[in-house]
C-alpha atoms as a PDB file:
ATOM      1  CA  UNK A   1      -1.813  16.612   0.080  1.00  0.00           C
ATOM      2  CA  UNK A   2       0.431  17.376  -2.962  1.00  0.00           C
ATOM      3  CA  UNK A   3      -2.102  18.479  -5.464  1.00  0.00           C
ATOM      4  CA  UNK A   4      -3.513  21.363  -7.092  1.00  0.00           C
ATOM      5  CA  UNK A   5      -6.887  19.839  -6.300  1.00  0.00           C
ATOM      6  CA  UNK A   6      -6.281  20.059  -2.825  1.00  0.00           C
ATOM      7  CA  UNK A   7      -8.322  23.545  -2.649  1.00  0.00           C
ATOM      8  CA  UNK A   8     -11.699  21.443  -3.701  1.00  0.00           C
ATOM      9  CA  UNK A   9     -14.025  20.990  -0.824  1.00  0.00           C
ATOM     10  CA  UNK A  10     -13.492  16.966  -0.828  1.00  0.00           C
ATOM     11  CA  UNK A  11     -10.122  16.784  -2.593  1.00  0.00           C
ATOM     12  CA  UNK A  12     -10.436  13.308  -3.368  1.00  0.00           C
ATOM     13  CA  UNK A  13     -13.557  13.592  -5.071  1.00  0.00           C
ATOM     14  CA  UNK A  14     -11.886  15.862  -7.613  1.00  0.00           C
ATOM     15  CA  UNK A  15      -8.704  13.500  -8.028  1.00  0.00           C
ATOM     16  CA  UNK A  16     -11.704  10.865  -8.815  1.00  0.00           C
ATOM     17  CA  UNK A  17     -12.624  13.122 -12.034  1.00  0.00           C
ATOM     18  CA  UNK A  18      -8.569  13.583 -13.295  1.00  0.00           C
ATOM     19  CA  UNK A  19      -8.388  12.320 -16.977  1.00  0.00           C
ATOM     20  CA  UNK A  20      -7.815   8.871 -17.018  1.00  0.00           C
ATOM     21  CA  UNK A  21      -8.614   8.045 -13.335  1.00  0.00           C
ATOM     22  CA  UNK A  22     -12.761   7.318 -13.848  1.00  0.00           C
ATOM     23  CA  UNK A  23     -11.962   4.692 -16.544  1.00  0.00           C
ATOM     24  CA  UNK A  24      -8.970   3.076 -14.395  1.00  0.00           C
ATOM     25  CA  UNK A  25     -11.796   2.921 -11.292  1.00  0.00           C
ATOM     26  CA  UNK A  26     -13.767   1.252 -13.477  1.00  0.00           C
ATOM     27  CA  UNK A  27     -11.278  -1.662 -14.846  1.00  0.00           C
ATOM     28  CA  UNK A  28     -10.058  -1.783 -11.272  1.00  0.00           C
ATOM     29  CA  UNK A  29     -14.058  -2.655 -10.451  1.00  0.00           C
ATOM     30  CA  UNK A  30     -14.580  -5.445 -12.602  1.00  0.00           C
ATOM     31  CA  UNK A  31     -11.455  -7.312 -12.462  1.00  0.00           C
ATOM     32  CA  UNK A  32     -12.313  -7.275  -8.345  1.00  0.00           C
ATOM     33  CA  UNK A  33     -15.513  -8.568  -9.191  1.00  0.00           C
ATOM     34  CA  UNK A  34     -14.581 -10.865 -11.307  1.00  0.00           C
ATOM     35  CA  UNK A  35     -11.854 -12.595  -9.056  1.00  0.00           C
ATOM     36  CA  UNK A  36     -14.450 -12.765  -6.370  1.00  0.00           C
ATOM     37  CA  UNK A  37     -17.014 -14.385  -8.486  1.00  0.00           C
ATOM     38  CA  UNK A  38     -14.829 -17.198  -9.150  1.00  0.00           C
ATOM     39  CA  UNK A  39     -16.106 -20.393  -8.048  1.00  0.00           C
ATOM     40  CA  UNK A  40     -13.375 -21.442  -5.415  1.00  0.00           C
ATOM     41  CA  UNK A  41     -13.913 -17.994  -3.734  1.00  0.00           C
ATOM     42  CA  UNK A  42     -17.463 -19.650  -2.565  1.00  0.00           C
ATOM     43  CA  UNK A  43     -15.368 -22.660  -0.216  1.00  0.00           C
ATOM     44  CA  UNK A  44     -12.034 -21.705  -0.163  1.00  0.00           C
ATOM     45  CA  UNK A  45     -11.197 -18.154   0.309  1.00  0.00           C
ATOM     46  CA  UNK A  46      -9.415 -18.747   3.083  1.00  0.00           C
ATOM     47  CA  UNK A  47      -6.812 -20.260   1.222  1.00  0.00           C
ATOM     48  CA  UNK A  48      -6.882 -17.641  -1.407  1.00  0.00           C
ATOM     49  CA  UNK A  49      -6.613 -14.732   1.370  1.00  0.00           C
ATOM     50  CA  UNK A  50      -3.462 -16.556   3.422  1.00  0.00           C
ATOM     51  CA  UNK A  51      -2.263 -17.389   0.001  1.00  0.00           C
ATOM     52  CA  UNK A  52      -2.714 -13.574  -1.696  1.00  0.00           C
ATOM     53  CA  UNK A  53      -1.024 -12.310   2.117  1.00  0.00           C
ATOM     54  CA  UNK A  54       1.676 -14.066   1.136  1.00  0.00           C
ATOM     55  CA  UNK A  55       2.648 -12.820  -2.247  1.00  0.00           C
ATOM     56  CA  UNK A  56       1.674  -9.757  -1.452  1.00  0.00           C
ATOM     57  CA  UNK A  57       4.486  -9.582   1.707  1.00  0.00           C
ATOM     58  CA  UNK A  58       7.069 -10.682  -1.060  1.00  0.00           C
ATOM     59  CA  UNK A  59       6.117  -7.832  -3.456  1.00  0.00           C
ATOM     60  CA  UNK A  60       6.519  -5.136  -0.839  1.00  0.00           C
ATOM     61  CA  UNK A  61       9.712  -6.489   0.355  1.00  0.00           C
ATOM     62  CA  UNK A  62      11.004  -6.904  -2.949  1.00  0.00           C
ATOM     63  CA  UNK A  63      10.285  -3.167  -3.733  1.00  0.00           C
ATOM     64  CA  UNK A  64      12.083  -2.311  -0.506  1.00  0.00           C
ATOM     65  CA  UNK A  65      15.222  -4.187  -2.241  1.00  0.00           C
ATOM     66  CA  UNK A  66      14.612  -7.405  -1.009  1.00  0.00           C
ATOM     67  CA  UNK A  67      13.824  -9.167  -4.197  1.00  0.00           C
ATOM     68  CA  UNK A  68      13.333 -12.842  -2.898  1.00  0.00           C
ATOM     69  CA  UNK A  69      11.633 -15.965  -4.993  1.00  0.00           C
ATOM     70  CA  UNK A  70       8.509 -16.541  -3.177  1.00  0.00           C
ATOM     71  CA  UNK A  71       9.307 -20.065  -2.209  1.00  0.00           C
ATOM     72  CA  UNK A  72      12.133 -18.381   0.119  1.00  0.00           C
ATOM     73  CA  UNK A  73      10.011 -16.413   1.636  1.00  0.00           C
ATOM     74  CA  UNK A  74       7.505 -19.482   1.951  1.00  0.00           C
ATOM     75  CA  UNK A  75       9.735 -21.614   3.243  1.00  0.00           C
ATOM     76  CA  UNK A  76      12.185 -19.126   5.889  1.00  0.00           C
ATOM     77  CA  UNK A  77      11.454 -19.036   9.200  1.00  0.00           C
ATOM     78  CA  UNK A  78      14.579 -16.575  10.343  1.00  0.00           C
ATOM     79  CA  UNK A  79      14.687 -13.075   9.484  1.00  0.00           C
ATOM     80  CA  UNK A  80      16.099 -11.223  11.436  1.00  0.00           C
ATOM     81  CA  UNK A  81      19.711 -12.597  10.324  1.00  0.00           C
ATOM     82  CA  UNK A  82      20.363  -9.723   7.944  1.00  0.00           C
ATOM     83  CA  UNK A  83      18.934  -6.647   6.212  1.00  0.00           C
ATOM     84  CA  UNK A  84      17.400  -8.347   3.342  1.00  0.00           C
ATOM     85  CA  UNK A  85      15.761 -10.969   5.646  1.00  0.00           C
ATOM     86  CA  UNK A  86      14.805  -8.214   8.689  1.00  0.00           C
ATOM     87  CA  UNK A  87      12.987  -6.174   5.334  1.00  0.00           C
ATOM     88  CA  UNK A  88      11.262  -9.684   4.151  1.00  0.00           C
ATOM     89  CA  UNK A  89      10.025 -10.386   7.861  1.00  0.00           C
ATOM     90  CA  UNK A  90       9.037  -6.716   8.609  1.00  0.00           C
ATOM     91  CA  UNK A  91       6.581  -7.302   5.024  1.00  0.00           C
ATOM     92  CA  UNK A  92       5.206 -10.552   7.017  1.00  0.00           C
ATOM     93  CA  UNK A  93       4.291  -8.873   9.648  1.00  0.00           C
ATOM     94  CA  UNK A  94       2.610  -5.712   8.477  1.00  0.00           C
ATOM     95  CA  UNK A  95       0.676  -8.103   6.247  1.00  0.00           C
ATOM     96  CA  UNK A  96      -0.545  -9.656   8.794  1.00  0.00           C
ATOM     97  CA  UNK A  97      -1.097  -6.962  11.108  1.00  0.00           C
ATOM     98  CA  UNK A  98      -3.481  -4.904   8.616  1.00  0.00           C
ATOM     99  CA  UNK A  99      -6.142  -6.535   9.045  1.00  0.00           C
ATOM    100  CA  UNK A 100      -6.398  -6.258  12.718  1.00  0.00           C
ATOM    101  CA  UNK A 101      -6.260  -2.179  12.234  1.00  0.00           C
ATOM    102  CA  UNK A 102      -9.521  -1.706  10.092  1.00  0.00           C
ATOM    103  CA  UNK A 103     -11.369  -0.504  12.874  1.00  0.00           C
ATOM    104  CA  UNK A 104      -9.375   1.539  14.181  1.00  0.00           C
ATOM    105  CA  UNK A 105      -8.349   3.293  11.106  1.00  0.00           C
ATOM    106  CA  UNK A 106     -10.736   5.831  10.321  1.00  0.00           C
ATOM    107  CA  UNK A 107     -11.083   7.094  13.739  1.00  0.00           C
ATOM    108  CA  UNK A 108      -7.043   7.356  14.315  1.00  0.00           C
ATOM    109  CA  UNK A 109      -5.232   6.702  11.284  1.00  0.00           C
ATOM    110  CA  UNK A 110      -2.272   8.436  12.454  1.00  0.00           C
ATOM    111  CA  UNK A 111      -2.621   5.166  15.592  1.00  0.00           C
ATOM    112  CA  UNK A 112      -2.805   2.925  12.848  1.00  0.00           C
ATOM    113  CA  UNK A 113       0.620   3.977  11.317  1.00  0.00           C
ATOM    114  CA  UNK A 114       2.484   4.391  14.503  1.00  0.00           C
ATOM    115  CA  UNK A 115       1.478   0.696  15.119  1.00  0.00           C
ATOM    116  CA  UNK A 116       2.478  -0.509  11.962  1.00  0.00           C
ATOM    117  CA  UNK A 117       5.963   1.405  11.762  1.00  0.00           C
ATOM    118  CA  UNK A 118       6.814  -0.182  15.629  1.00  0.00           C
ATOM    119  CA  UNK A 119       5.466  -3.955  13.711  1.00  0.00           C
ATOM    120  CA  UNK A 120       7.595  -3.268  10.919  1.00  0.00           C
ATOM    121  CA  UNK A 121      10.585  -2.116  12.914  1.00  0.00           C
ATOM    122  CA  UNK A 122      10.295  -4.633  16.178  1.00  0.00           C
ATOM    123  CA  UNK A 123      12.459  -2.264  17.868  1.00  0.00           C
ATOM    124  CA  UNK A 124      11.908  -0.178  20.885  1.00  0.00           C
ATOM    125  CA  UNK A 125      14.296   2.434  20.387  1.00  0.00           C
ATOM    126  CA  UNK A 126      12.551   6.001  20.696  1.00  0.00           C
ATOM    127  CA  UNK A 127      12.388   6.848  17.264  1.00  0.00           C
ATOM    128  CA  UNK A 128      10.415   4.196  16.399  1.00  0.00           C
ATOM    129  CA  UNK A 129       6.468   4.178  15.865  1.00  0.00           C
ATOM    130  CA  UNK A 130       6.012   8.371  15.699  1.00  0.00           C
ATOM    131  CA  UNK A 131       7.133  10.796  12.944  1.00  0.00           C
ATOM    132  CA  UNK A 132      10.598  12.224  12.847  1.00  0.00           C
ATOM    133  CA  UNK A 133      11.915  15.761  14.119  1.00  0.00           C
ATOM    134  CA  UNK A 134      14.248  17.744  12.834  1.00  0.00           C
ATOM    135  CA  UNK A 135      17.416  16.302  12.427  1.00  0.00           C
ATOM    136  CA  UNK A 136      16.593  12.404  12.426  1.00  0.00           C
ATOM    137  CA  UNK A 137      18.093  10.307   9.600  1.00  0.00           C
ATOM    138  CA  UNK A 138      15.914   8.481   6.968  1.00  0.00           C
ATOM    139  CA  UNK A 139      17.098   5.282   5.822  1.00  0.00           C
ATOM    140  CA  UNK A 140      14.914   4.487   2.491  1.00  0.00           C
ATOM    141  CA  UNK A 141      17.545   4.564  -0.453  1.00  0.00           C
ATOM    142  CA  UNK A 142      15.199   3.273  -3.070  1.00  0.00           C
ATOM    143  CA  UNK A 143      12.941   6.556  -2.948  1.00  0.00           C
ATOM    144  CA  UNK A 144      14.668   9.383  -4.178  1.00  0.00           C
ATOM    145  CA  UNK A 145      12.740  12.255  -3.845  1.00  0.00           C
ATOM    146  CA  UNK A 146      13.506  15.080  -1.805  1.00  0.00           C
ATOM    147  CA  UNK A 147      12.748  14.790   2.052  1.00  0.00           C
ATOM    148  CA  UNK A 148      10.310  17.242   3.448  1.00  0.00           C
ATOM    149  CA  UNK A 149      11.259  18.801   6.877  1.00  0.00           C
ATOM    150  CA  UNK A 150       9.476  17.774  10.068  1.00  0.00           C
ATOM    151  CA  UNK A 151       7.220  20.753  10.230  1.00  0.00           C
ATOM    152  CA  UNK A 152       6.085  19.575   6.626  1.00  0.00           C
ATOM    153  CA  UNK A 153       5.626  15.968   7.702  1.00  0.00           C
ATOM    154  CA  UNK A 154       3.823  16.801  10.481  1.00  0.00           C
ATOM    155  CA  UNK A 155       1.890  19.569   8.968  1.00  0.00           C
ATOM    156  CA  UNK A 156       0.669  16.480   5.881  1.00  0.00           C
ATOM    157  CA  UNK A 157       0.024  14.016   8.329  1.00  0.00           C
ATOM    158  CA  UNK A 158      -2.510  15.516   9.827  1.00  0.00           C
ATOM    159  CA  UNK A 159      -4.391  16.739   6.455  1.00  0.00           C
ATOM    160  CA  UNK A 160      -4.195  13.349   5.871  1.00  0.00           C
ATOM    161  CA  UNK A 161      -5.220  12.403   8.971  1.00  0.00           C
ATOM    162  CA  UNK A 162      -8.320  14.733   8.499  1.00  0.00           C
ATOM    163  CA  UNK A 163      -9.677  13.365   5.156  1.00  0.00           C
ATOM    164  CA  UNK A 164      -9.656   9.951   6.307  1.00  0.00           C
ATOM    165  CA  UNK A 165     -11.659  10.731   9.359  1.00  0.00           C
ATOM    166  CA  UNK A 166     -14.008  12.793   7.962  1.00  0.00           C
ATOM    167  CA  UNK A 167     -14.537  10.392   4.755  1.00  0.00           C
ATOM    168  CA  UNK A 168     -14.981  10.690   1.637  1.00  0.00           C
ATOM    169  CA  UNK A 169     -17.461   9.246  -1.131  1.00  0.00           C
ATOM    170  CA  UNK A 170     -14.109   9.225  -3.624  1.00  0.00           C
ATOM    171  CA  UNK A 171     -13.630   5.586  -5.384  1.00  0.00           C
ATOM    172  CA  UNK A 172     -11.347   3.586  -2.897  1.00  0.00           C
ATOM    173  CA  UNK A 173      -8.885   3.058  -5.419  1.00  0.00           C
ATOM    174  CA  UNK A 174      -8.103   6.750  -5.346  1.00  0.00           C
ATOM    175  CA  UNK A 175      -8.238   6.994  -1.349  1.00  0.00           C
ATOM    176  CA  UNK A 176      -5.679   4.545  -1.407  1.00  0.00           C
ATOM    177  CA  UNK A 177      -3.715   5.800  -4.030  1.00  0.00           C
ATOM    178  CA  UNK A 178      -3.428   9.133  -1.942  1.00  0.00           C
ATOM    179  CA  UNK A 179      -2.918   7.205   1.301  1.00  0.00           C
ATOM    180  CA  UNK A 180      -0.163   5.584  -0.443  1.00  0.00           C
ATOM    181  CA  UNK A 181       1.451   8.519  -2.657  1.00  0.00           C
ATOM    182  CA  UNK A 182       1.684  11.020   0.802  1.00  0.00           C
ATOM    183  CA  UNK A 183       3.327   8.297   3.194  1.00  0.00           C
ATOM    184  CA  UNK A 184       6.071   7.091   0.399  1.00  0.00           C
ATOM    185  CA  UNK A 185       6.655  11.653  -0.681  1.00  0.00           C
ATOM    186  CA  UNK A 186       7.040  12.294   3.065  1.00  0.00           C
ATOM    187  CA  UNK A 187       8.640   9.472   4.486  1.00  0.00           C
ATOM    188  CA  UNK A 188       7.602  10.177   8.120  1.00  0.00           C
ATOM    189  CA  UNK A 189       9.750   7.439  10.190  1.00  0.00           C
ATOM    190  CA  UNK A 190      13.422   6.671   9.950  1.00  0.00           C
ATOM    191  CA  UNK A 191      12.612   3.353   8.746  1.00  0.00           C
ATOM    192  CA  UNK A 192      10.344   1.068   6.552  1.00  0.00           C
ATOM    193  CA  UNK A 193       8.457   3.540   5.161  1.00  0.00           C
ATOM    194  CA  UNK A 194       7.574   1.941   1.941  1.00  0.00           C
ATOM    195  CA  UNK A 195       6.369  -1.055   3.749  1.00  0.00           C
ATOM    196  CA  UNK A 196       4.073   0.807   5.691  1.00  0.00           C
ATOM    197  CA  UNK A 197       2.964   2.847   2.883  1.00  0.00           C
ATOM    198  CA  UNK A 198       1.341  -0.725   1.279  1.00  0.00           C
ATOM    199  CA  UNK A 199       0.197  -2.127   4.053  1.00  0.00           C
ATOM    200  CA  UNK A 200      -1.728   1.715   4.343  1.00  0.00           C
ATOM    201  CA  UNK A 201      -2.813   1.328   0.952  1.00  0.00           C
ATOM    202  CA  UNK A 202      -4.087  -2.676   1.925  1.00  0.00           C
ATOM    203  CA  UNK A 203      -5.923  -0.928   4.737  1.00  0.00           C
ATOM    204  CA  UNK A 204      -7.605   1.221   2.878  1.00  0.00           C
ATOM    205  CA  UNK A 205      -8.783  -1.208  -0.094  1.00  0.00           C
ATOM    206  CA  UNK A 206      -9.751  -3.858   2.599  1.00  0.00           C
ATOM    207  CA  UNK A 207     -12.018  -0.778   5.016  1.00  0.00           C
ATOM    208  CA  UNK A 208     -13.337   0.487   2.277  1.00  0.00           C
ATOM    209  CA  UNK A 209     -15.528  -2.685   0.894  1.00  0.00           C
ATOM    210  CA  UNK A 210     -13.221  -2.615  -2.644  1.00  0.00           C
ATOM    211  CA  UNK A 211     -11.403  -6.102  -1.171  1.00  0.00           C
ATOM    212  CA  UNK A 212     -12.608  -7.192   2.133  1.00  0.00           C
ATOM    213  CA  UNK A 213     -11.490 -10.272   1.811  1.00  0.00           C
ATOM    214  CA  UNK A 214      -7.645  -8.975   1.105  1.00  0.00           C
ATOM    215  CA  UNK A 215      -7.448 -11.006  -1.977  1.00  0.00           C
ATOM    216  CA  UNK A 216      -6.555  -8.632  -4.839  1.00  0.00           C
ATOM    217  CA  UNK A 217      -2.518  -7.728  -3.725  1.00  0.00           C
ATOM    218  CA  UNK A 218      -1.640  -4.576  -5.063  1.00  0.00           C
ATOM    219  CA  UNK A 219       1.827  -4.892  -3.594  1.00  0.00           C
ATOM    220  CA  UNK A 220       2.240  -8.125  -6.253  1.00  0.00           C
ATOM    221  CA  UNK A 221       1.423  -5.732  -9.095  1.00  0.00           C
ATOM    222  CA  UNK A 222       3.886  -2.851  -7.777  1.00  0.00           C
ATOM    223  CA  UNK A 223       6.511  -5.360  -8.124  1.00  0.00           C
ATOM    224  CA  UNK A 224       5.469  -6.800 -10.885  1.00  0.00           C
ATOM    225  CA  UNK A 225       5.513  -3.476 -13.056  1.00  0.00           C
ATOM    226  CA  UNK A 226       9.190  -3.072 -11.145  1.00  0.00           C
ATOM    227  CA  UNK A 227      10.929  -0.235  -9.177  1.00  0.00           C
ATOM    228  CA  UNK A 228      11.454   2.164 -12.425  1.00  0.00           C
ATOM    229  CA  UNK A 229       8.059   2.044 -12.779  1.00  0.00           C
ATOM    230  CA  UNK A 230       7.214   2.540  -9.416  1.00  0.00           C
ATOM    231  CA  UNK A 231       9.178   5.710  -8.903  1.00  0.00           C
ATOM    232  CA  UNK A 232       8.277   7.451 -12.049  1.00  0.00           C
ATOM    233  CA  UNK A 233       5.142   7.400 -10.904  1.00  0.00           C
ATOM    234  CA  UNK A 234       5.770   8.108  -7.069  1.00  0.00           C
ATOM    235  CA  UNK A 235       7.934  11.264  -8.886  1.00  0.00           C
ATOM    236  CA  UNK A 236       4.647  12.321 -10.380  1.00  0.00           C
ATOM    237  CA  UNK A 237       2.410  12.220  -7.582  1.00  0.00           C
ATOM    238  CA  UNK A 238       5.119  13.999  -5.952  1.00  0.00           C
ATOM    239  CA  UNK A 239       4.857  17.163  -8.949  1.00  0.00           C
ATOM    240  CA  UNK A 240       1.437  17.699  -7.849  1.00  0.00           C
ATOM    241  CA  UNK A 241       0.073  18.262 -11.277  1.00  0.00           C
ATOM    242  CA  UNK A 242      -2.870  17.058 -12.250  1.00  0.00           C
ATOM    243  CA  UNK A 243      -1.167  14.721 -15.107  1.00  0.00           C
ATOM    244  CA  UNK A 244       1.110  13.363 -12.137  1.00  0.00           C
ATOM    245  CA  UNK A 245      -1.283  12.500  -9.941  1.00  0.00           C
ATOM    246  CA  UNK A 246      -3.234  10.752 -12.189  1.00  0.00           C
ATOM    247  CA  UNK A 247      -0.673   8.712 -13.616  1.00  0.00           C
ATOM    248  CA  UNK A 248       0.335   8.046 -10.447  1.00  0.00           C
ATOM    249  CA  UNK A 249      -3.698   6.969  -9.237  1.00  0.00           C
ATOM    250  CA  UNK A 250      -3.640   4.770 -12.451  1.00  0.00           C
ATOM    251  CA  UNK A 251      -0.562   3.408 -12.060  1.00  0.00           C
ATOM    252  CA  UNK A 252      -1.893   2.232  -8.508  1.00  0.00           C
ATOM    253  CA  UNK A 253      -5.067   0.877 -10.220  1.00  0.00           C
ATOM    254  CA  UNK A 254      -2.659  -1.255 -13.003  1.00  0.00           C
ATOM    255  CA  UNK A 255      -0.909  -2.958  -9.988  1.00  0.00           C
ATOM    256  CA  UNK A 256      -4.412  -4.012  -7.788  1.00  0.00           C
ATOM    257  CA  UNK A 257      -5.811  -5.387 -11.681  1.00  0.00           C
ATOM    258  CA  UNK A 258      -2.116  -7.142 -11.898  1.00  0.00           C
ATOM    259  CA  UNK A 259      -2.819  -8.335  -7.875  1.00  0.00           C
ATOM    260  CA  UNK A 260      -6.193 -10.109  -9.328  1.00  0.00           C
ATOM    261  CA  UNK A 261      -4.369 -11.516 -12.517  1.00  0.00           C
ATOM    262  CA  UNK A 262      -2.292 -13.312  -9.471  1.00  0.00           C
ATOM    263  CA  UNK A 263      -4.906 -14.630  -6.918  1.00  0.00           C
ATOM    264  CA  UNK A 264      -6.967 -15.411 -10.269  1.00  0.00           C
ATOM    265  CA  UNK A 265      -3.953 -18.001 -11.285  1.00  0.00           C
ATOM    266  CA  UNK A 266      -4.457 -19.330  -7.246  1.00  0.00           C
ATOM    267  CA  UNK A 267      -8.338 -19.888  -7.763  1.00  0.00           C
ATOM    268  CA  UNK A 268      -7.137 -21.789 -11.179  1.00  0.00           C
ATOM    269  CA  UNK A 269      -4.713 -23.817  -9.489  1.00  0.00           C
ATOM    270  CA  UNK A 270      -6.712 -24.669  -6.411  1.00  0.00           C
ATOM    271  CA  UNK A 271      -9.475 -25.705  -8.930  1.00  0.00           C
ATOM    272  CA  UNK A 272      -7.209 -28.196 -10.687  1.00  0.00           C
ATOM    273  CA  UNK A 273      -6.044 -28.792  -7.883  1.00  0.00           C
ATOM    274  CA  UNK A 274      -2.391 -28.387  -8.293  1.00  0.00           C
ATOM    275  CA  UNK A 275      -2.023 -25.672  -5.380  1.00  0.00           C
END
């Protein structure tokens, strides 16, 4: 993990305590609670879940530079026609296919993102669903940060790996923040990695207890605050300072709040029952 913190005995405990980070757990908290104290959560949260899965797919693509209205993505049923569309379904499907990972995620994590690169990907070639080795390509032009080596990617994976398995009593909101930060700094497959590295982060804020119910879209409220945004903050995660990390952890928090300003407008609708 790219922090000075790292050295603490349960390094995302300390991240919990960064300046800034405690209050940002705390508005992240309520607004959750508050979306699922709504009164259409109590007979149709189905419908807010499918709908909230769907808008969520839409803000991952369109931070992977597939920027389509959700009513296209709503209404298409091709996508494997061209890049945009292939990036669009590959957001579908690793939507869907996070939920059916929770349980295997904190034994195996590193299982869970092998299956969700080969999802996202629906290829079979051989670089697809493990990290790359030396030498491989990288296609992910929207993050510009400097590529780590395989030995580093490897080397990261695993720490992750370790944390998760071993748990941690840090807030999920900075679990997933970290989830998120390491997989989009090292970019460990040749492909997709920003998708995966939301649907990790939905993992993690689904396991956890924060959102079972995957209602509260963090990928909406990545998009929403827009790509500059989003890789200022990936660049300070990336510094490892403690400012960087916490901006970055905060930043995280500020898109899940701006995912239950969105399934909040659903509930709304449903209840006047214009959805």
């Amino acid at each position: 993990m790219s922090t000075n913190a790292s050295s603490a005995p349960d390094p995302l405990v300390a991240l919990g305590s960064l300046p800034g980070v405690p209050d940002a757990v705390d508005s992240v908290r309520k607004a959750v609670d508050r979306v699922y104290g709504h009164r259409v959560m109590r007979r149709r949260s189905n419908e807010i879940t499918s709908e909230a899965a769907l808008r969520g797919a839409r803000g991952s693509a369109a931070l992977s530079g597939a920027d389509w209205a959700l009513e296209e993505v709503r209404r298409r049923t091709d996508f494997g026609s061209e890049a945009e569309a292939r990036t669009v379904g590959a957001a579908l499907r690793l939507t869907a296919e996070a939920g059916q990972l929770l349980s295997i995620w904190r034994q195996s994590p590193l299982r869970v993102l092998a299956r969700l690169h080969l999802v996202a990907a629906a290829d079979s070639a051989d670089t697809v669903g493990r990290p790359r080795q030396h030498g491989e390509p990288v296609d992910e032009p929207l993050i510009e940060l400097p590529l780590p080596d395989a030995d580093e990617v490897a080397g990261r994976l695993e720490g992750l790996s370790q944390l998760i398995i071993a748990g941690s009593s840090a807030p999920a909101l900075v679990t997933a923040a970290v989830v998120h930060g390491e997989l989009l700094a090292l970019r460990p497959f040749g492909s997709y990695n920003g998708l995966v590295a939301r649907a990790a982060e939905r993992i993690v804020l689904i396991g956890s207890g924060l959102d079972p119910k995957s209602i509260c879209p963090a990928e909406v409220g990545h998009a929403e605050q827009g790509r500059a945004a989003y890789a200022a903050a990936l660049d300070g995660y990336a510094s490892g300072t403690p400012e960087g990390v916490a901006a970055w952890i905060t930043h995280c928090g500020r898109s899940i709040e701006l995912g239950v300003r969105e399934s909040t407008a659903v509930c709304e609708a449903l209840q006047r029952g214009a959805a």
